[in-house]
PDB file of N, CA and C in Angstrom:
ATOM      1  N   UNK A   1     121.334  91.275 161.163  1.00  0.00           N
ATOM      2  CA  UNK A   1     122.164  90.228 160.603  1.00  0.00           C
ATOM      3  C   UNK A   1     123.029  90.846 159.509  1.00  0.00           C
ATOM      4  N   UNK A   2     124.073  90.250 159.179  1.00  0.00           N
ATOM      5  CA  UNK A   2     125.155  90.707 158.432  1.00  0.00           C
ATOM      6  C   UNK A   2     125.251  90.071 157.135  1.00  0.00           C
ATOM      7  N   UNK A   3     126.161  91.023 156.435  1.00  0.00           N
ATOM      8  CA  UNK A   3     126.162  90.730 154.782  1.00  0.00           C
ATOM      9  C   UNK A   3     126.728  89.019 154.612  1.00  0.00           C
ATOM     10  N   UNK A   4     126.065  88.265 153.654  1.00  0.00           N
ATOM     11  CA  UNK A   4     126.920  87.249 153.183  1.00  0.00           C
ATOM     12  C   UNK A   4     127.762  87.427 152.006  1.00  0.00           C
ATOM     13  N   UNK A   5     128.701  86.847 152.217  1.00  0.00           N
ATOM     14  CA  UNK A   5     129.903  87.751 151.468  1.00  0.00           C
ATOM     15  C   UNK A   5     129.582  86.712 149.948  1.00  0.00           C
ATOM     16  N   UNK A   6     130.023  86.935 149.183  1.00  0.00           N
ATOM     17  CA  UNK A   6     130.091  86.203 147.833  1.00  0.00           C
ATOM     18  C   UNK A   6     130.770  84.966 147.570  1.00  0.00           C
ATOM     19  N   UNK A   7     132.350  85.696 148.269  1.00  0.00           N
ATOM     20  CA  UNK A   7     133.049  84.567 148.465  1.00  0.00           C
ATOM     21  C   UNK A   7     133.142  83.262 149.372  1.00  0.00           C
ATOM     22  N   UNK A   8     132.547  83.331 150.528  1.00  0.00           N
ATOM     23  CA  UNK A   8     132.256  81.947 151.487  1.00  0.00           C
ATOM     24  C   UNK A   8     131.038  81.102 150.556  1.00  0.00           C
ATOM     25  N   UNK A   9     130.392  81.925 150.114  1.00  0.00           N
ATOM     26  CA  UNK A   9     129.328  81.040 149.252  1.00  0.00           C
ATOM     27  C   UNK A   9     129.965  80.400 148.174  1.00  0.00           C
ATOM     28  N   UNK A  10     130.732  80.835 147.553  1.00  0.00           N
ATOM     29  CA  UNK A  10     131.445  80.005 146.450  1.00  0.00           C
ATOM     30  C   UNK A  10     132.802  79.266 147.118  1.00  0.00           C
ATOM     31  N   UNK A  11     133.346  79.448 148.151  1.00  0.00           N
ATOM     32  CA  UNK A  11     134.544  78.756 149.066  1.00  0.00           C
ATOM     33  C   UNK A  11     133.280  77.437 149.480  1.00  0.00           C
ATOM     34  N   UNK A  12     132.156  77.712 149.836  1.00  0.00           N
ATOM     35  CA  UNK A  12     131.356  76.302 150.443  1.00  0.00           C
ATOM     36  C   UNK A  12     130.792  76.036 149.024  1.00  0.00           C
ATOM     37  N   UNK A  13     130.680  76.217 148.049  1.00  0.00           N
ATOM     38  CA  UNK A  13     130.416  75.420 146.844  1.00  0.00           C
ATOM     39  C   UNK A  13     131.188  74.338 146.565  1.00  0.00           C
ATOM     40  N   UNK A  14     132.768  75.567 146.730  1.00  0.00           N
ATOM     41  CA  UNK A  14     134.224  74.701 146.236  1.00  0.00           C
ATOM     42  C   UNK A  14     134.164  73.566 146.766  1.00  0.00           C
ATOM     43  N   UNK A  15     133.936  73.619 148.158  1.00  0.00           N
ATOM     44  CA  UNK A  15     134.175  72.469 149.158  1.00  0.00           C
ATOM     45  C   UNK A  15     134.006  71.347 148.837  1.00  0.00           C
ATOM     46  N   UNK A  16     132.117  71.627 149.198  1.00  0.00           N
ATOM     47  CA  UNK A  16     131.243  70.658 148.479  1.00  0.00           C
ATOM     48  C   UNK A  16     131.894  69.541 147.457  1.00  0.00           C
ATOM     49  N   UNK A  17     131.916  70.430 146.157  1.00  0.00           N
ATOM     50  CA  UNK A  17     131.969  69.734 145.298  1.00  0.00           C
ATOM     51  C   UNK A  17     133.560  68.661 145.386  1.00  0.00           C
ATOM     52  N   UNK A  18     134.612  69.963 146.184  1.00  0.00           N
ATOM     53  CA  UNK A  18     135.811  68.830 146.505  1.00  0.00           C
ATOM     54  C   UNK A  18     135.059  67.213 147.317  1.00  0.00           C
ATOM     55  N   UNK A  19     134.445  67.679 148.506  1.00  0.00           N
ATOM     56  CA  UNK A  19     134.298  66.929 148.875  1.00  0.00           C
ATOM     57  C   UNK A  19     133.408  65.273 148.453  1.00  0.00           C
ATOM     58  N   UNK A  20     132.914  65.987 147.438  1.00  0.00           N
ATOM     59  CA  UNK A  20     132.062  64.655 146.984  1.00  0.00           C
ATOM     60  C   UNK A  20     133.330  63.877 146.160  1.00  0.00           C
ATOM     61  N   UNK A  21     134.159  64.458 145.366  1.00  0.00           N
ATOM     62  CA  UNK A  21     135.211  64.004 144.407  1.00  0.00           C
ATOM     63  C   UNK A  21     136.252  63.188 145.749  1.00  0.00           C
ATOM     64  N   UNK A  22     136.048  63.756 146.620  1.00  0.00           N
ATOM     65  CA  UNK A  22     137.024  62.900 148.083  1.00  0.00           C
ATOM     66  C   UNK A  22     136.378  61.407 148.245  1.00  0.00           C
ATOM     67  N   UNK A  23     135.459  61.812 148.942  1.00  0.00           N
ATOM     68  CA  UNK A  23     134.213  60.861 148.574  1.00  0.00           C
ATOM     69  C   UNK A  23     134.084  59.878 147.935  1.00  0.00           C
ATOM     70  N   UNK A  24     133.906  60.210 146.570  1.00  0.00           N
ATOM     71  CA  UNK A  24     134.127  59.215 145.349  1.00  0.00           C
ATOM     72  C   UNK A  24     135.681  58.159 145.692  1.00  0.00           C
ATOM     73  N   UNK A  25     137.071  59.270 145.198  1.00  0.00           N
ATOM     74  CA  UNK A  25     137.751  58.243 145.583  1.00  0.00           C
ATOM     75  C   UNK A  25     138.042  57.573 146.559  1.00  0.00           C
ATOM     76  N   UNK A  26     137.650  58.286 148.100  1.00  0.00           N
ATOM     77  CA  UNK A  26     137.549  57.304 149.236  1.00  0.00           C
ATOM     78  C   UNK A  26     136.816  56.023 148.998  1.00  0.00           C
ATOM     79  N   UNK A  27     135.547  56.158 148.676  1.00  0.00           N
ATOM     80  CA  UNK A  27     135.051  54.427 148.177  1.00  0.00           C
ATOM     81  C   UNK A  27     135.927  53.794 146.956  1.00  0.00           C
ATOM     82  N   UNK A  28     136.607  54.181 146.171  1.00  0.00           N
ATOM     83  CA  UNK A  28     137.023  53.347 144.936  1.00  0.00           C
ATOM     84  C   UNK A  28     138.268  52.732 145.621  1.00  0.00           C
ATOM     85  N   UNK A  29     139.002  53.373 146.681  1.00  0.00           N
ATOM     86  CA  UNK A  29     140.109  52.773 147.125  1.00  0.00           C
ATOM     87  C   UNK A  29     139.679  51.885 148.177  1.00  0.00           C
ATOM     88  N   UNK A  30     138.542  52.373 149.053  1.00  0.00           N
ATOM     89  CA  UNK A  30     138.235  51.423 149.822  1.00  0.00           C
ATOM     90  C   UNK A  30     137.789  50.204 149.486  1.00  0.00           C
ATOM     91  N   UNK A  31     137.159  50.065 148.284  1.00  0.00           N
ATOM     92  CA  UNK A  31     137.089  49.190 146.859  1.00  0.00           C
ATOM     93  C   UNK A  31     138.523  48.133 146.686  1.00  0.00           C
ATOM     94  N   UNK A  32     139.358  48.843 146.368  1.00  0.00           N
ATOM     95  CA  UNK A  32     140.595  48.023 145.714  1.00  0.00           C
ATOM     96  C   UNK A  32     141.071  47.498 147.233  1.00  0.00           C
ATOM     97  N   UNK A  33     141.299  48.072 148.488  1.00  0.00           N
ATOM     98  CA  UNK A  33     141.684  47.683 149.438  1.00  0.00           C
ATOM     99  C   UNK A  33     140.646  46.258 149.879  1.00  0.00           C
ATOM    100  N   UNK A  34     139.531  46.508 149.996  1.00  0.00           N
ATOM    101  CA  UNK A  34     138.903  45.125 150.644  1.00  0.00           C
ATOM    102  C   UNK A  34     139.045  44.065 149.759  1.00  0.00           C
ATOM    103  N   UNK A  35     138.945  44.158 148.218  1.00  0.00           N
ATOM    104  CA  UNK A  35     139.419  43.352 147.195  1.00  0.00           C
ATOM    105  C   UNK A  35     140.675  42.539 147.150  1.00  0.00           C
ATOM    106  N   UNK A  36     141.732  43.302 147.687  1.00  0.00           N
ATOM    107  CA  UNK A  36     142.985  42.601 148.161  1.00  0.00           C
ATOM    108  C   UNK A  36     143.321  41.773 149.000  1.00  0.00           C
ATOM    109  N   UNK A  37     142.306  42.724 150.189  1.00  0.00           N
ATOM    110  CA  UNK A  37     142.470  41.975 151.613  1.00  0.00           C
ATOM    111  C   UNK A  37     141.480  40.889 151.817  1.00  0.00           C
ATOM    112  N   UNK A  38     140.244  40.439 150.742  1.00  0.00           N
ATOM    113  CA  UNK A  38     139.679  39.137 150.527  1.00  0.00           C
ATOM    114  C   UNK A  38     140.196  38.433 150.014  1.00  0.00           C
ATOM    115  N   UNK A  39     141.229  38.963 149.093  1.00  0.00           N
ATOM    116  CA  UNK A  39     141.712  37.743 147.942  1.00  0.00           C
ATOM    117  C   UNK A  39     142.386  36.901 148.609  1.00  0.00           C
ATOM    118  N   UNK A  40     143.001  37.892 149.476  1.00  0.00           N
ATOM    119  CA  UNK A  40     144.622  36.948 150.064  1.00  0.00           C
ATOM    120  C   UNK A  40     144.095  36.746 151.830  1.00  0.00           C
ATOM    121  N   UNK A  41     142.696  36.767 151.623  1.00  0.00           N
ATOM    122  CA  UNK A  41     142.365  36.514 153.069  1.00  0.00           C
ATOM    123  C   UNK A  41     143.015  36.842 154.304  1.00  0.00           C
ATOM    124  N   UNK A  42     142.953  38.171 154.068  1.00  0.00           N
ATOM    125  CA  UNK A  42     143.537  39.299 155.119  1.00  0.00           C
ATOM    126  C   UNK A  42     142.471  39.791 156.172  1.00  0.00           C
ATOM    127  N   UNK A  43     143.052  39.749 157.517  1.00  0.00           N
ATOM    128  CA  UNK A  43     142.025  40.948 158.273  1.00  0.00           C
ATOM    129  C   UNK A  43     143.263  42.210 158.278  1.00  0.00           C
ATOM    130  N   UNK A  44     144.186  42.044 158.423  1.00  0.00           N
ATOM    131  CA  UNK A  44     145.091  43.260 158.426  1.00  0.00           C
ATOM    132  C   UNK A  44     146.347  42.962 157.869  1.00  0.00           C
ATOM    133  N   UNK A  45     146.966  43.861 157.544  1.00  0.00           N
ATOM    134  CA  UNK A  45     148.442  43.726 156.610  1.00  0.00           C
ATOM    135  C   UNK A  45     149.128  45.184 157.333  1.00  0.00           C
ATOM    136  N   UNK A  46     150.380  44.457 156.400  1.00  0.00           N
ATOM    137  CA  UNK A  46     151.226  45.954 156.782  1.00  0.00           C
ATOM    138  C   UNK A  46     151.849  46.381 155.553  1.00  0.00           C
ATOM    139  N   UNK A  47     151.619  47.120 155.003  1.00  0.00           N
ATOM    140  CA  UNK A  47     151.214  48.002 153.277  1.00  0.00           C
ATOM    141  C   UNK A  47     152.478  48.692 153.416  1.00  0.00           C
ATOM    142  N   UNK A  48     153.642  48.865 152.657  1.00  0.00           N
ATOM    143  CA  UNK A  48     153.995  50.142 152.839  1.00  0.00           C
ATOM    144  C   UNK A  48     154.165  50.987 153.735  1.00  0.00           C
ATOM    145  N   UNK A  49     154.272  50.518 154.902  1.00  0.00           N
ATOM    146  CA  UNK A  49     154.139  51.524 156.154  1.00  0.00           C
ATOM    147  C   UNK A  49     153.564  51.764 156.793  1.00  0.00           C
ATOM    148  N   UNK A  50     152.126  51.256 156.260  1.00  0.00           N
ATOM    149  CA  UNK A  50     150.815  51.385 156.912  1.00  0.00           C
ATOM    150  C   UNK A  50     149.710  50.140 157.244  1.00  0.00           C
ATOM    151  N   UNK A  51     149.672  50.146 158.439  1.00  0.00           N
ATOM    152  CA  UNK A  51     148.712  49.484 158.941  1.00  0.00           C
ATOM    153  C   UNK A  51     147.327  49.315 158.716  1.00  0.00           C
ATOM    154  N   UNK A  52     146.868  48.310 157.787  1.00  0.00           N
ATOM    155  CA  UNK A  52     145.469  48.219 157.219  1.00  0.00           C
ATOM    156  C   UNK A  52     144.643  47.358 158.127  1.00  0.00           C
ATOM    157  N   UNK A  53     143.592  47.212 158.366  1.00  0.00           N
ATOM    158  CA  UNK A  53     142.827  46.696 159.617  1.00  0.00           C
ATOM    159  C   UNK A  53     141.235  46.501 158.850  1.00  0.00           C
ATOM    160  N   UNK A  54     140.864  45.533 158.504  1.00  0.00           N
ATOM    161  CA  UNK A  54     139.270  45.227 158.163  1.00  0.00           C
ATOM    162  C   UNK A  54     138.477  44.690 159.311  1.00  0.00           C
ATOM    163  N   UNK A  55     137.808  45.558 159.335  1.00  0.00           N
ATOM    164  CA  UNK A  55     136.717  45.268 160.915  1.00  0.00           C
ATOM    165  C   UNK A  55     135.270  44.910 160.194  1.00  0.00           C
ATOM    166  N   UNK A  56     134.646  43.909 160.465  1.00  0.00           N
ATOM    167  CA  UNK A  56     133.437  43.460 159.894  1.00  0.00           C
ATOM    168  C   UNK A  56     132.918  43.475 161.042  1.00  0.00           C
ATOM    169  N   UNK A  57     131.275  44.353 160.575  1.00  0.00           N
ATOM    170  CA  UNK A  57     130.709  44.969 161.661  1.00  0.00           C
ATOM    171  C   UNK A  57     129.229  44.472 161.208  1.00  0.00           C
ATOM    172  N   UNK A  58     128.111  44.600 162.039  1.00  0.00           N
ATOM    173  CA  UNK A  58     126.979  43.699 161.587  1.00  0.00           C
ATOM    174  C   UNK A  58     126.072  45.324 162.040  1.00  0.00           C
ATOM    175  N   UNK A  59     125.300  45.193 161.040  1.00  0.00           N
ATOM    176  CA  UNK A  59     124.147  46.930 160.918  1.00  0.00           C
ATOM    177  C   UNK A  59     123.099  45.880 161.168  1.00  0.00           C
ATOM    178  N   UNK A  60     121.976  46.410 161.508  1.00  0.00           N
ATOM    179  CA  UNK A  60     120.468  46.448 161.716  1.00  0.00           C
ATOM    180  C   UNK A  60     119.996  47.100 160.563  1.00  0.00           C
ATOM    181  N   UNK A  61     118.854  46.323 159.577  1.00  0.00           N
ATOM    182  CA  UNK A  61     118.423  47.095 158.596  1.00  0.00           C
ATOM    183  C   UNK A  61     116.603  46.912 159.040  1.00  0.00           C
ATOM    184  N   UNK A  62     115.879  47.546 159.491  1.00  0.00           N
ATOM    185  CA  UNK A  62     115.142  47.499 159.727  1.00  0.00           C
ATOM    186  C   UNK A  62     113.444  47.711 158.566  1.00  0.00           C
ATOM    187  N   UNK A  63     112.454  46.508 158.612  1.00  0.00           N
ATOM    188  CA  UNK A  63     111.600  46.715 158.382  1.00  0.00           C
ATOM    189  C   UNK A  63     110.106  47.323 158.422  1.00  0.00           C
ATOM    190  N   UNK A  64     110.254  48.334 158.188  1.00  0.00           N
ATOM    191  CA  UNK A  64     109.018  49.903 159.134  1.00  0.00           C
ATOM    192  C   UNK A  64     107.523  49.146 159.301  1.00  0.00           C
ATOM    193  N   UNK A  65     107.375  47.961 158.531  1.00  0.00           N
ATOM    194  CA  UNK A  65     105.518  47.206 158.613  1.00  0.00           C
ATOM    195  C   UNK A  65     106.213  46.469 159.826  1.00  0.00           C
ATOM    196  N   UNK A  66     107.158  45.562 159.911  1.00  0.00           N
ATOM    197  CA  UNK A  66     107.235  44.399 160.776  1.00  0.00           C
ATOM    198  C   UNK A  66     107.581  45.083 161.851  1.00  0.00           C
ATOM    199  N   UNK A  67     108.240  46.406 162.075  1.00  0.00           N
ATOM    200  CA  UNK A  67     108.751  46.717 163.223  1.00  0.00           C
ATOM    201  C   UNK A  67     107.584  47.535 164.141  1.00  0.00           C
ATOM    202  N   UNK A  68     106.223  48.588 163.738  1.00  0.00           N
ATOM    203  CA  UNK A  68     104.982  48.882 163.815  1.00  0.00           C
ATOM    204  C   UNK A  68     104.435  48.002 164.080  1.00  0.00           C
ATOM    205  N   UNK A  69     104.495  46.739 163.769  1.00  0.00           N
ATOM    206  CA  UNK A  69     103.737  45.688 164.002  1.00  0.00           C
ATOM    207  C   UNK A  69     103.896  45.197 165.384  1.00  0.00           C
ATOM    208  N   UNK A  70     105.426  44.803 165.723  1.00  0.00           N
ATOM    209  CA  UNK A  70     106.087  44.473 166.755  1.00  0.00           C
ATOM    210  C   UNK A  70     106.098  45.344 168.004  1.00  0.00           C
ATOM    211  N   UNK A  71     106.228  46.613 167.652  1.00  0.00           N
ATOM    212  CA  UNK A  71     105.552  47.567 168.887  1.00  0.00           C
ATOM    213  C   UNK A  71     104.143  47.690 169.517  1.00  0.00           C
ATOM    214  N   UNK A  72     104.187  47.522 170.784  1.00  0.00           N
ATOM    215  CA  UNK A  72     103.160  47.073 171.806  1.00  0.00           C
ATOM    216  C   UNK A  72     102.101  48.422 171.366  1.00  0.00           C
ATOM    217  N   UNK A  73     102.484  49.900 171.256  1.00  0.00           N
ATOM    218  CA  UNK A  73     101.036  50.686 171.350  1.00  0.00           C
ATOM    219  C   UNK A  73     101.680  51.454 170.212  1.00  0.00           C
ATOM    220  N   UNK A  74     101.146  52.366 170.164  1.00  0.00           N
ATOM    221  CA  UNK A  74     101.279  53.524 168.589  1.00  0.00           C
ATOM    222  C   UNK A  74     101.672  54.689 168.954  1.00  0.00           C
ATOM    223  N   UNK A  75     101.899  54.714 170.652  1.00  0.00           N
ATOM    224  CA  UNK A  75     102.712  55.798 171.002  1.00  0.00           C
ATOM    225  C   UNK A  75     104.002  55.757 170.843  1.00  0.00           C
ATOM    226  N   UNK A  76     104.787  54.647 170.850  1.00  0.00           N
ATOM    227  CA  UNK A  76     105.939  54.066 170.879  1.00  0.00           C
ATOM    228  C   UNK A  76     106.038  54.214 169.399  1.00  0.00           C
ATOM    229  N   UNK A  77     105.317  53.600 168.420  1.00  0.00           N
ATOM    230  CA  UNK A  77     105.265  54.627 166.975  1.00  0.00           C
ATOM    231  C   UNK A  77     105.756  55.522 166.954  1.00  0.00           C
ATOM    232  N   UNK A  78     104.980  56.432 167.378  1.00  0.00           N
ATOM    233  CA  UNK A  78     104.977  57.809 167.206  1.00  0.00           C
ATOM    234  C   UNK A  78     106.295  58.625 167.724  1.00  0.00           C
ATOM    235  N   UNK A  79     107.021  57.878 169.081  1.00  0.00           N
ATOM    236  CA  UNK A  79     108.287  57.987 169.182  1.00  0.00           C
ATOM    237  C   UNK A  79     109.461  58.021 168.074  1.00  0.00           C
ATOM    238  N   UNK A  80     109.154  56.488 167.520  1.00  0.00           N
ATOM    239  CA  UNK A  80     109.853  56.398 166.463  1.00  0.00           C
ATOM    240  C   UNK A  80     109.825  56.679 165.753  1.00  0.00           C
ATOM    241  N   UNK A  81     108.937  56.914 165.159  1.00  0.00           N
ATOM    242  CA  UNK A  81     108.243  56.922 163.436  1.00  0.00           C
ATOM    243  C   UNK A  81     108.749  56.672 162.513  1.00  0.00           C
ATOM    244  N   UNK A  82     109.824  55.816 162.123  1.00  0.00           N
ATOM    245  CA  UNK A  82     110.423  55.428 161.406  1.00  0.00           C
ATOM    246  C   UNK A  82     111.768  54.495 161.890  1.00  0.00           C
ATOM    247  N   UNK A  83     112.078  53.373 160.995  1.00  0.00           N
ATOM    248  CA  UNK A  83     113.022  52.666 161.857  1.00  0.00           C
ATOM    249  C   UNK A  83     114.455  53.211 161.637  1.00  0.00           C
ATOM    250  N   UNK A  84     114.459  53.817 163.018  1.00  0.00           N
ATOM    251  CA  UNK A  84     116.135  54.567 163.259  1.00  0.00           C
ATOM    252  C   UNK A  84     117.005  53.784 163.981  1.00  0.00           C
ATOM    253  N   UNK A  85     117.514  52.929 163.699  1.00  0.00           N
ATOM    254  CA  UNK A  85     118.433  52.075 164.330  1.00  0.00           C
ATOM    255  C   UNK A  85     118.809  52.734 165.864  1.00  0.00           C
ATOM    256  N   UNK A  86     119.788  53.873 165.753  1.00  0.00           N
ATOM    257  CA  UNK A  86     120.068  54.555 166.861  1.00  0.00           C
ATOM    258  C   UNK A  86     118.816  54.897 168.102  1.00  0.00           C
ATOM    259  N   UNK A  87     117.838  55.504 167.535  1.00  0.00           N
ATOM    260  CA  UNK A  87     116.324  55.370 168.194  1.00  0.00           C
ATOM    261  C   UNK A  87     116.003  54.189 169.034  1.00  0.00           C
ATOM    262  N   UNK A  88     115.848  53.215 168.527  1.00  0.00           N
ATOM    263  CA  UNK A  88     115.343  51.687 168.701  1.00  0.00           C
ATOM    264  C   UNK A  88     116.456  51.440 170.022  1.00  0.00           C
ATOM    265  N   UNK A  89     117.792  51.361 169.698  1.00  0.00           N
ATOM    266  CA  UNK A  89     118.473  50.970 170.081  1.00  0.00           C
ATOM    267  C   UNK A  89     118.824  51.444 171.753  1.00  0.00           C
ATOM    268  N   UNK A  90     118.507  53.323 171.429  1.00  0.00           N
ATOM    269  CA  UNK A  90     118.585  53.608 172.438  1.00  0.00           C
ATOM    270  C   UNK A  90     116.829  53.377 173.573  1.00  0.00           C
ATOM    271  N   UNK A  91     116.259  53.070 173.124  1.00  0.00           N
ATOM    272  CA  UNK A  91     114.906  52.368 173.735  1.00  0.00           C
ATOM    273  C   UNK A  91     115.070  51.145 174.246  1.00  0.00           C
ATOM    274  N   UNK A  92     115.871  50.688 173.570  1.00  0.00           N
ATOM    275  CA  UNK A  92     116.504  49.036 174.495  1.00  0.00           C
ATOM    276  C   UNK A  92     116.920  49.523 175.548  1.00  0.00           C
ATOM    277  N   UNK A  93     117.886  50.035 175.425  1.00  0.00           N
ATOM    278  CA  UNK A  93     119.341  50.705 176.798  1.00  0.00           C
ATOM    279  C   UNK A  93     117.762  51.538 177.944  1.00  0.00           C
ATOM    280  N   UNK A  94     116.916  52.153 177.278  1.00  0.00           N
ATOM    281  CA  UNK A  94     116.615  52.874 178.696  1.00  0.00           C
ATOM    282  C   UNK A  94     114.906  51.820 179.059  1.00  0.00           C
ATOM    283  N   UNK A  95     114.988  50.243 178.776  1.00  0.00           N
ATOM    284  CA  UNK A  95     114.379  49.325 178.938  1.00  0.00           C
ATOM    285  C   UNK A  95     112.612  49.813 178.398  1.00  0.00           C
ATOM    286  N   UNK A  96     112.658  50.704 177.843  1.00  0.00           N
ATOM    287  CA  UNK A  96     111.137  50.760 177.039  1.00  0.00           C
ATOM    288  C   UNK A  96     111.018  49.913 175.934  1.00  0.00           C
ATOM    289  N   UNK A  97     111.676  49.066 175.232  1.00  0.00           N
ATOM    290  CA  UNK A  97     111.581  48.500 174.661  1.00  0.00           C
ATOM    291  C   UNK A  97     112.357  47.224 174.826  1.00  0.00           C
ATOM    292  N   UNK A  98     111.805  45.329 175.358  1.00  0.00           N
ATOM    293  CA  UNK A  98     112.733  44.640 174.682  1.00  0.00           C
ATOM    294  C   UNK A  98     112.967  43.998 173.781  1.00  0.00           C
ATOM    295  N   UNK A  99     114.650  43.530 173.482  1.00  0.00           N
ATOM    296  CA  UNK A  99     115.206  42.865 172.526  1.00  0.00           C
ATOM    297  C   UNK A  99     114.095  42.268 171.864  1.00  0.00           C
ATOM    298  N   UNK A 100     113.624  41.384 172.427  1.00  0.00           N
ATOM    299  CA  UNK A 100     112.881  40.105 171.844  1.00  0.00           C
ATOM    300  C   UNK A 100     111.684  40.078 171.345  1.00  0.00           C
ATOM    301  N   UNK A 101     110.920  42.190 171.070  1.00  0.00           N
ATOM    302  CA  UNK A 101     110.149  42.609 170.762  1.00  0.00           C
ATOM    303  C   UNK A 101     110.443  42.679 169.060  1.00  0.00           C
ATOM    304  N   UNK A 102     111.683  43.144 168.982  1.00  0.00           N
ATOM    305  CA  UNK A 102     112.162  43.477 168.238  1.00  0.00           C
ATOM    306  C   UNK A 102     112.557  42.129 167.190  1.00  0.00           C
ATOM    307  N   UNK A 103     112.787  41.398 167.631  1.00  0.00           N
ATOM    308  CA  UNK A 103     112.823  40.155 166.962  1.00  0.00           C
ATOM    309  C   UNK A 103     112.400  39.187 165.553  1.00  0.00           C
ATOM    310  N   UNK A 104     112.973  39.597 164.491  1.00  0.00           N
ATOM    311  CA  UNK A 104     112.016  39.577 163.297  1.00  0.00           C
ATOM    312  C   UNK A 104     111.983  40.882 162.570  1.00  0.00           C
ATOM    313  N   UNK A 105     112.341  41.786 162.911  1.00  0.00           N
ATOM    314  CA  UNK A 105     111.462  42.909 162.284  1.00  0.00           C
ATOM    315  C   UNK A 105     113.422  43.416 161.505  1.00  0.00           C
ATOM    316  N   UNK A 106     114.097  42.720 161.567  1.00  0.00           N
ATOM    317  CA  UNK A 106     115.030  43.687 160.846  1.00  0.00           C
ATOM    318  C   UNK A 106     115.907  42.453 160.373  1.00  0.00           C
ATOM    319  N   UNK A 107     116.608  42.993 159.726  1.00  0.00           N
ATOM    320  CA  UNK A 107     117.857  42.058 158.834  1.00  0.00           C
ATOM    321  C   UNK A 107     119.730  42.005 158.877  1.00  0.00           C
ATOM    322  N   UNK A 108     120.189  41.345 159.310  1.00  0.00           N
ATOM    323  CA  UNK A 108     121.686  42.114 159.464  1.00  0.00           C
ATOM    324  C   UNK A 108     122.668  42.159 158.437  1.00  0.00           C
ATOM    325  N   UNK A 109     123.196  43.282 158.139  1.00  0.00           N
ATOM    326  CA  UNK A 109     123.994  43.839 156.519  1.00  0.00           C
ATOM    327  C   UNK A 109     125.277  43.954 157.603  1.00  0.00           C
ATOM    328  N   UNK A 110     126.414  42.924 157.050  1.00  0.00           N
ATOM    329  CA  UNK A 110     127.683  43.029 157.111  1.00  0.00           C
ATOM    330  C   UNK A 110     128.709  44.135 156.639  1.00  0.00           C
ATOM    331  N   UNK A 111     129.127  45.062 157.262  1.00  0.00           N
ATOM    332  CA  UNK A 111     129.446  45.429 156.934  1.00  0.00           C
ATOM    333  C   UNK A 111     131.155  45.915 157.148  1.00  0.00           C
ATOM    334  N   UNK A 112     132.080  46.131 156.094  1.00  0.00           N
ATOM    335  CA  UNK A 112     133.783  45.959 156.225  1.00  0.00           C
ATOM    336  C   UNK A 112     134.039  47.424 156.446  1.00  0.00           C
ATOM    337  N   UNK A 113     134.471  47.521 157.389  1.00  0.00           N
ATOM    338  CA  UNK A 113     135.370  49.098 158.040  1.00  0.00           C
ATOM    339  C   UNK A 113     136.452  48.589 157.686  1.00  0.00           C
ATOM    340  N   UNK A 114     136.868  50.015 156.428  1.00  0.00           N
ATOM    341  CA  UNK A 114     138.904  49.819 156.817  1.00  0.00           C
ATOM    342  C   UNK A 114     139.705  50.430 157.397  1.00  0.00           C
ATOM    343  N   UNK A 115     140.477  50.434 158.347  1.00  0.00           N
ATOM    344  CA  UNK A 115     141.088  51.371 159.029  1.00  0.00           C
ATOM    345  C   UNK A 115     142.865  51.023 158.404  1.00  0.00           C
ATOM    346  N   UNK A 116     143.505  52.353 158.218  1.00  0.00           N
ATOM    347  CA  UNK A 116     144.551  52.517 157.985  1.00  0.00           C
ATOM    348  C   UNK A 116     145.178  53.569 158.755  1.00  0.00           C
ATOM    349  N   UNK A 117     146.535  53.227 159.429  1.00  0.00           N
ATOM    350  CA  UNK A 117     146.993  54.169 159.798  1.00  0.00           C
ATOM    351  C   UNK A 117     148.710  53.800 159.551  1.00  0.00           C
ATOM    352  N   UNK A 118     149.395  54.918 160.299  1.00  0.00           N
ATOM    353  CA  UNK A 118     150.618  54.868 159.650  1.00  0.00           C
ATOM    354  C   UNK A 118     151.209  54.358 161.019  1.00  0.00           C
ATOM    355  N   UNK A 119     152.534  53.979 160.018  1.00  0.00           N
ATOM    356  CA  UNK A 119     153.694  52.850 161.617  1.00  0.00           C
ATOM    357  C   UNK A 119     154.036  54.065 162.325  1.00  0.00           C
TER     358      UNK A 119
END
């Protein structure tokens, strides 16, 4: 195996740390944007040039006692072992698990996607 150079380690520091500061202001604007687009009871506008789009989307927040509980054996546990939305979900689709097992054991968190793009 080959030398790690000094500099990619401090170029992926740089990153990093850009990237969390991206990060940051990506939520503060995504902040002022849904704030606007509730006030004036918007699902989409046209900004400046750009096409803003609020998509309200519904998550699965799942409870790990009620959902253990709700599963038929402890192998199916052990599949999961924790409630992974994507997991669960894909156990519906390949019919090892149904819907109506599931029923109770999780909570739904609304959640606002903003999409912007340009005209």
């Amino acid at each position: 195996m080959g030398r790690l150079d000094k500099a990619a380690v401090k170029r992926f520091y740089d990153l990093k740390s850009k990237q969390k500061e991206i990060e940051k202001e990506l939520s503060e604007l995504r902040g002022e944007i849904l704030t606007y687009c509730e006030a004036e009871g918007l699902s989409q506008a046209e900004i400046g040039g750009y096409n803003v789009k609020i998509v309200q989307q519904e998550r699965r927040e799942y409870d790990d006692e009620k959902l253990k509980a709700a599963l038929p054996d402890d192998e199916l546990w052990r599949l999961v072992s924790r409630a992974d939305p994507s997991k669960l979900a894909g156990l519906v689709k390949l019919n090892v698990l149904k819907e109506e097992q599931l029923f109770g054991t999780y909570a739904l968190k609304k959640i606002a996607l903003v999409h912007v793009e340009r005209e």
